[in-house]
C-alpha atoms as a PDB file:
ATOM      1  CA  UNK A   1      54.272 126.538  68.399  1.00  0.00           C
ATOM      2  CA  UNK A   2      56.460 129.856  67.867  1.00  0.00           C
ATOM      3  CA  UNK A   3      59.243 130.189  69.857  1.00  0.00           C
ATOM      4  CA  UNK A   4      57.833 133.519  71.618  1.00  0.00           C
ATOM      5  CA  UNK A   5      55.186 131.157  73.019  1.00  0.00           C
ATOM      6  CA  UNK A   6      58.560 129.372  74.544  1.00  0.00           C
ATOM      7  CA  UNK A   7      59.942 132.254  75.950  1.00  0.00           C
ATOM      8  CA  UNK A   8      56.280 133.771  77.424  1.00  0.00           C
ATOM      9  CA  UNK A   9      56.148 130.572  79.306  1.00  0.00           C
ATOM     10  CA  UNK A  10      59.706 130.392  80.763  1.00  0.00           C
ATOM     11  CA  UNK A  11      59.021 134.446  81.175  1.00  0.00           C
ATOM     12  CA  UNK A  12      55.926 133.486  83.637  1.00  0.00           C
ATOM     13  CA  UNK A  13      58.142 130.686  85.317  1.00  0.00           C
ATOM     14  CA  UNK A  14      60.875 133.298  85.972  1.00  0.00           C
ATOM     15  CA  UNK A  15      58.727 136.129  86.945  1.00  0.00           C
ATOM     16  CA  UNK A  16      56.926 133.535  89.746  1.00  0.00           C
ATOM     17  CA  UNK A  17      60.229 132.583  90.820  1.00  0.00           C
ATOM     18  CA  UNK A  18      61.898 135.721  91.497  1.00  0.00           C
ATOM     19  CA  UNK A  19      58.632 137.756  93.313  1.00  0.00           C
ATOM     20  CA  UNK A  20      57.834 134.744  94.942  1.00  0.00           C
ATOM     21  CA  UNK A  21      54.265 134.717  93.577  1.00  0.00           C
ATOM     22  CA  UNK A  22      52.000 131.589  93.300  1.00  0.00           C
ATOM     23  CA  UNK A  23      50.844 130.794  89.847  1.00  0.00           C
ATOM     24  CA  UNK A  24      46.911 131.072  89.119  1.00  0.00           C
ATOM     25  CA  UNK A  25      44.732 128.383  87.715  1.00  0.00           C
ATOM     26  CA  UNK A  26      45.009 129.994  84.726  1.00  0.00           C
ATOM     27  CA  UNK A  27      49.020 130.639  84.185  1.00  0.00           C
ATOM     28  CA  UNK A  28      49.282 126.948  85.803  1.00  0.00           C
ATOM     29  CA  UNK A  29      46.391 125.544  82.672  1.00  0.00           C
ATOM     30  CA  UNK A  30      47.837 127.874  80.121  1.00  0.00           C
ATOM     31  CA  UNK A  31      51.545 126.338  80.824  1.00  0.00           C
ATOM     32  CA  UNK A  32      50.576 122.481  80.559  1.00  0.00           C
ATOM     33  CA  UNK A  33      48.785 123.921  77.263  1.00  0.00           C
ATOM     34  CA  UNK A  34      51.635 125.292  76.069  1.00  0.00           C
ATOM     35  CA  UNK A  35      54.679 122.471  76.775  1.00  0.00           C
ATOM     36  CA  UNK A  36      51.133 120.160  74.889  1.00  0.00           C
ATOM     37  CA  UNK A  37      51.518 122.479  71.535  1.00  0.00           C
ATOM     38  CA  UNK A  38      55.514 122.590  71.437  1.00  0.00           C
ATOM     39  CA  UNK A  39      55.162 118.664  72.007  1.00  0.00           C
ATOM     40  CA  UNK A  40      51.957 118.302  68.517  1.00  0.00           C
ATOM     41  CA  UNK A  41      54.596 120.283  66.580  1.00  0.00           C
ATOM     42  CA  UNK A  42      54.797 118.533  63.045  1.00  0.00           C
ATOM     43  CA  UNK A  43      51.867 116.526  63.617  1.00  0.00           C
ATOM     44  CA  UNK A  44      49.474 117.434  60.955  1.00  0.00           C
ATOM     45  CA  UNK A  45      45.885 117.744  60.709  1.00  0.00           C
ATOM     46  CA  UNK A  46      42.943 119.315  62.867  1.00  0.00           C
ATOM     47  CA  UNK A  47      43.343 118.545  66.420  1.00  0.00           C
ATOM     48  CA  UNK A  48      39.998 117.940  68.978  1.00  0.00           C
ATOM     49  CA  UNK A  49      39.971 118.648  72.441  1.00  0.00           C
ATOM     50  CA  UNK A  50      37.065 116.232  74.028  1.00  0.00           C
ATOM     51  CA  UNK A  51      36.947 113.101  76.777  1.00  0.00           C
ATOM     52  CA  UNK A  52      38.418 114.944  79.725  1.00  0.00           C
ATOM     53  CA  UNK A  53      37.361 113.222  82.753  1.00  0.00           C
ATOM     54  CA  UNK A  54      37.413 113.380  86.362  1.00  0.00           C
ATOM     55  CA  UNK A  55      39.067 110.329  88.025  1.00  0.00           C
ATOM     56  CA  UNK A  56      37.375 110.750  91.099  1.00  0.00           C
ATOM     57  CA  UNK A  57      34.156 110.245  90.047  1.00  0.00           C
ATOM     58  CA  UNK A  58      34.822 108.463  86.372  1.00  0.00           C
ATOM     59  CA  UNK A  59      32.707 110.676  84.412  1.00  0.00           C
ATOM     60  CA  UNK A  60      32.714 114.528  83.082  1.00  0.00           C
ATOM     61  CA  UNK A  61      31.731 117.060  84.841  1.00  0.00           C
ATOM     62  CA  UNK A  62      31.137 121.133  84.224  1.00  0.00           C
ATOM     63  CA  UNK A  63      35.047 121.177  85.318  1.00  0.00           C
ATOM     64  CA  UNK A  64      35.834 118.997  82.841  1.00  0.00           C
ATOM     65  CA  UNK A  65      33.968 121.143  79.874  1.00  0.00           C
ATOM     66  CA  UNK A  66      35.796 124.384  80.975  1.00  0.00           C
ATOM     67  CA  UNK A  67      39.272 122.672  81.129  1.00  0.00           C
ATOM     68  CA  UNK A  68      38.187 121.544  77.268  1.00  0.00           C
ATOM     69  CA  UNK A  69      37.485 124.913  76.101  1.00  0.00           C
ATOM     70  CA  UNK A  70      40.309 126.688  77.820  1.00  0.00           C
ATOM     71  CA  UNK A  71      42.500 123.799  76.362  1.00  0.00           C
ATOM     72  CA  UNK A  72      41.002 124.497  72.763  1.00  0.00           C
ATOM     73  CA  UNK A  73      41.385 128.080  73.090  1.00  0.00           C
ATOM     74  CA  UNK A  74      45.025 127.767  74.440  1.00  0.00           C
ATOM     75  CA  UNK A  75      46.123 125.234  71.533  1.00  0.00           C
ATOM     76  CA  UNK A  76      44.276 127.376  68.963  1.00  0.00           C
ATOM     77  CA  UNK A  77      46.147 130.957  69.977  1.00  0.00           C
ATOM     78  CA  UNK A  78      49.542 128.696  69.231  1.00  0.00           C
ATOM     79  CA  UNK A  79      48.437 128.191  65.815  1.00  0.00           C
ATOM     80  CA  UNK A  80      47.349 124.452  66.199  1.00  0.00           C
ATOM     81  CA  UNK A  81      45.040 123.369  63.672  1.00  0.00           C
ATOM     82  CA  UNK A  82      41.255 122.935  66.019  1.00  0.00           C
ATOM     83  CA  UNK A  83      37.820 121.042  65.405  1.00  0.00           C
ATOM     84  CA  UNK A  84      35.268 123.673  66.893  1.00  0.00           C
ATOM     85  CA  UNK A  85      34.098 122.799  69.565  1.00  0.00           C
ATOM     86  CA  UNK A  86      30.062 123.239  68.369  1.00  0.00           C
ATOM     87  CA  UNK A  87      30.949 120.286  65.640  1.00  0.00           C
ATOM     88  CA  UNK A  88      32.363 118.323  68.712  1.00  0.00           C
ATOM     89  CA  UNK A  89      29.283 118.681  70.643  1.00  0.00           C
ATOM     90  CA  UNK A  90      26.857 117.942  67.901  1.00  0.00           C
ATOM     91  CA  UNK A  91      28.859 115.263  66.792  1.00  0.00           C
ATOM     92  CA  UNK A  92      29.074 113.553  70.467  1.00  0.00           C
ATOM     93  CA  UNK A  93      25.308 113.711  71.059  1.00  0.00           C
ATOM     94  CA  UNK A  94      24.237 112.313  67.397  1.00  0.00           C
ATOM     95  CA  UNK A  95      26.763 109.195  68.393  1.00  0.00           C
ATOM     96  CA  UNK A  96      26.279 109.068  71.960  1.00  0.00           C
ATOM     97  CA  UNK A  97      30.376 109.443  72.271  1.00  0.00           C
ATOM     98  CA  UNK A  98      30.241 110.468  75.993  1.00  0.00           C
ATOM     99  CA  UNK A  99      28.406 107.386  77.703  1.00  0.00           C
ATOM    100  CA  UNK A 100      31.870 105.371  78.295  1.00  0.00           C
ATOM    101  CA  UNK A 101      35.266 107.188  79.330  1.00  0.00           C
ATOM    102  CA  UNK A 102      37.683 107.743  76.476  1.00  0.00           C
ATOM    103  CA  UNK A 103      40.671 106.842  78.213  1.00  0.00           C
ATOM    104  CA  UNK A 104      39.625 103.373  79.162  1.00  0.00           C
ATOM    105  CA  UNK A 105      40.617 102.112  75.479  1.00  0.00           C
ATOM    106  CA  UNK A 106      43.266 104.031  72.971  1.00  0.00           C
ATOM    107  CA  UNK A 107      41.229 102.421  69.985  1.00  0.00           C
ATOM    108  CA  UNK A 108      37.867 103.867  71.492  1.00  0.00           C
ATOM    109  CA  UNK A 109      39.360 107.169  71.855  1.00  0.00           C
ATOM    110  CA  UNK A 110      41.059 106.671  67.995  1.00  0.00           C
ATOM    111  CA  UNK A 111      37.463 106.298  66.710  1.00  0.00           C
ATOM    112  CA  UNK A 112      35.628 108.891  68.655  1.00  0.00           C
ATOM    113  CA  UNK A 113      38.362 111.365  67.246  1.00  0.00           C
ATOM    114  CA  UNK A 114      37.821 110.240  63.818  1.00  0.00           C
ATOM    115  CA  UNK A 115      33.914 110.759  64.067  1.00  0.00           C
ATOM    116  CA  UNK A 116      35.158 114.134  65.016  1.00  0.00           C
ATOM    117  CA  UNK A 117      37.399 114.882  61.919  1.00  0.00           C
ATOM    118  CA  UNK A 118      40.328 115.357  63.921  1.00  0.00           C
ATOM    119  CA  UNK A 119      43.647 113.988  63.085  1.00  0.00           C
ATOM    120  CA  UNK A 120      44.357 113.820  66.465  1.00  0.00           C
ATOM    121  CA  UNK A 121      42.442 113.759  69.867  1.00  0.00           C
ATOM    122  CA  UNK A 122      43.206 115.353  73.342  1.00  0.00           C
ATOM    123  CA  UNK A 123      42.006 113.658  76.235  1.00  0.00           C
ATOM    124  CA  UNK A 124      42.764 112.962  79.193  1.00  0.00           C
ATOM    125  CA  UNK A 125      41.949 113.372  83.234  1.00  0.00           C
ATOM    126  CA  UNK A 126      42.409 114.945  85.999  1.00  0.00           C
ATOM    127  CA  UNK A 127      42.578 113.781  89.854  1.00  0.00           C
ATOM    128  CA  UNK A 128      42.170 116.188  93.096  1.00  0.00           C
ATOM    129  CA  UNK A 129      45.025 116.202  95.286  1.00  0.00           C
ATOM    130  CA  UNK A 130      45.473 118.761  98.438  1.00  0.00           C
ATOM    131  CA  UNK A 131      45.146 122.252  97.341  1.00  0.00           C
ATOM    132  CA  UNK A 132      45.788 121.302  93.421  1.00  0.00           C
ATOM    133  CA  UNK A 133      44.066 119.476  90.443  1.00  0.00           C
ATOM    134  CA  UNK A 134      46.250 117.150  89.010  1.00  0.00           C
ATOM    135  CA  UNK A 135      45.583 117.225  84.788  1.00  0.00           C
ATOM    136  CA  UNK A 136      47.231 114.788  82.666  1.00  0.00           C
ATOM    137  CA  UNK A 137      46.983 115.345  78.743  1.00  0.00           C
ATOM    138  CA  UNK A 138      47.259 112.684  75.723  1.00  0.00           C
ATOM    139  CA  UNK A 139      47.216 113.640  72.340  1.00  0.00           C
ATOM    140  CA  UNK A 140      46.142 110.618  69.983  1.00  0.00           C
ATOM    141  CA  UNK A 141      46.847 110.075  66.901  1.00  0.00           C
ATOM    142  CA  UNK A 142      42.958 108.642  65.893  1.00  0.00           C
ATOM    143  CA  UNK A 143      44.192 106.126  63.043  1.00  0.00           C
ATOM    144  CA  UNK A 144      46.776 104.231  65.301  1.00  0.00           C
ATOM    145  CA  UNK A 145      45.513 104.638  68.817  1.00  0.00           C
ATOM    146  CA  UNK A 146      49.239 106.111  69.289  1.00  0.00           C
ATOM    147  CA  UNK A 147      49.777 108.769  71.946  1.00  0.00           C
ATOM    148  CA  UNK A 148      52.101 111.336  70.020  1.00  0.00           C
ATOM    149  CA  UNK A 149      52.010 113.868  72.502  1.00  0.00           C
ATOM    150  CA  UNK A 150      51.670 114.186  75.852  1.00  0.00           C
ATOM    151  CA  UNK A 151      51.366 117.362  78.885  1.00  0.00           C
ATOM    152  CA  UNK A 152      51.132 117.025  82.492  1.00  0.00           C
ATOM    153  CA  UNK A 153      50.244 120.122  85.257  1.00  0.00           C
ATOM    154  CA  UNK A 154      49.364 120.583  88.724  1.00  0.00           C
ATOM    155  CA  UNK A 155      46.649 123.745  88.420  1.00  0.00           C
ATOM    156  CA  UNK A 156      46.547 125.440  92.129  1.00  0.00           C
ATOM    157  CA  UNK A 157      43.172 125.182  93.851  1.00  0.00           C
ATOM    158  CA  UNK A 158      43.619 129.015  94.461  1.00  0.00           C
ATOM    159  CA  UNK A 159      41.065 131.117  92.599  1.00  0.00           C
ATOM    160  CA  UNK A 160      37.761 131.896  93.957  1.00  0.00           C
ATOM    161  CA  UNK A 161      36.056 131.186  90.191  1.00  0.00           C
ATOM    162  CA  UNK A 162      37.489 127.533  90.654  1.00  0.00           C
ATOM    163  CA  UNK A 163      36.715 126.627  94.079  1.00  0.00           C
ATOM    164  CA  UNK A 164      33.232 127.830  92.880  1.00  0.00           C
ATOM    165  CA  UNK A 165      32.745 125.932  90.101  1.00  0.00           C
ATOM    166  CA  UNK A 166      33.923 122.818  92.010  1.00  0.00           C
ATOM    167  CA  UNK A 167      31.238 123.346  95.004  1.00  0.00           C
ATOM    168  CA  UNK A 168      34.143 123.750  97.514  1.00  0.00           C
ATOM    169  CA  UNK A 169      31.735 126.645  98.884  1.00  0.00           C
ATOM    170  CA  UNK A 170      29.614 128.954  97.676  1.00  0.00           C
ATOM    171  CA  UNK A 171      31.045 132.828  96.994  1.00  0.00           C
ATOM    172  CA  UNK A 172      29.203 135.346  98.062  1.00  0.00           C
ATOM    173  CA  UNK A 173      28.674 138.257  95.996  1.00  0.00           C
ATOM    174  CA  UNK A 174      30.537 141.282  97.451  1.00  0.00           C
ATOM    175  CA  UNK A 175      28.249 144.043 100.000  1.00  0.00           C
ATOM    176  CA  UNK A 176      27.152 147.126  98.196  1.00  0.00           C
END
C-alpha cells in the first residue's frame, strides 16, 4: 500500500476527531481494509477475499457477501494483487467450498484458497455487538496455513442501507 493510502486514513481519523463526527459503515470498513493492505505488504501473489462468516449464526449470510466485495474492492484500489470475485464464485460452487466454515481449520482454509489460485486467502468473521459489527480479518498464506496478516474493526450500526440489509427494520421509501 502507498503511503497516501496511510495518510487518507489517519486524514479521516483526524477529521472525525476534531468535528466530532461518527464514522460511517463505510469509512469504519474502508479503515480495517486499509491497516489489512499496509499489513499484506511484500507478500506476493494474488490475494482472495472469500469465507467471511457470521458468528452468530455460523454460516454466511448476504452481509457477509457485501463485506467480501467491499473488502475486494478496498484491497484492489491499494494495488493488492485480487482473484475476481466471478472465478471465486464459480470455483466455490464446482467444489462445494462453502458447506463448512473456513475458519474452523487453517489447513481447510489453506486449500480452499489454493483451489482459488490465490496466494493468500482473507477470511474471517464478524460478531454483533450493541450498535456495532465487530469484523475480524486473517490473511492466509494457502501453502502453510500461516496467518501473515491480520485487521480488526468495529463498523457502526449507523447507516440506514445496513440496518436494512441486516432486517433490523424495514426502510420505507421516502413520500412523494
Amino acid at each position: 500500500m502507498s503511503g497516501s493510502s496511510t495518510l487518507v486514513v489517519a486524514c479521516m481519523g483526524i477529521v472525525a476527531l476534531v468535528c466530532g463526527c461518527r464514522t460511517t459503515h463505510d469509512e469504519a470498513l474502508r479503515e480495517t481494509g486499509l491497516r489489512l493492505s499496509e499489513r499484506l505488504e511484500g507478500v506476493e501473489g494474488p490475494v482472495a477475499v472469500a469465507g467471511i462468516y457470521d458468528l452468530s449464526k455460523n454460516r454466511q449470510t448476504k452481509y457477509s457477501a457485501t463485506l467480501e466485495e467491499e473488502l475486494t474492492q478496498i484491497l484492489a484500489g491499494s494495488g493488492v494483487p485480487i482473484v475476481t470475485r466471478r472465478r471465486i464464485v464459480e470455483t466455490a460452487q464446482q467444489e462445494h467450498l462453502f458447506q463448512k466454515p473456513w475458519f474452523v481449520d487453517p489447513a481447510t482454509s489453506a486449500q480452499a484458497g489454493k483451489m482459488l489460485g490465490a496466494h493468500v486467502l482473507v477470511t474471517g468473521t464478524y460478531n454483533w455487538r450493541t450498535k456495532t459489527i465487530r469484523l475480524l480479518l486473517r490473511a492466509l498464506d494457502v501453502e502453510t496455513g500461516r496467518v501473515v496478516a491480520a485487521s480488526e474493526g468495529d463498523l457502526p450500526e449507523n447507516d440506514d442501507v445496513v440496518i436494512q440489509m441486516l432486517g433490523k427494520y424495514p426502510v420505507t421509501p421516502p413520500a412523494r
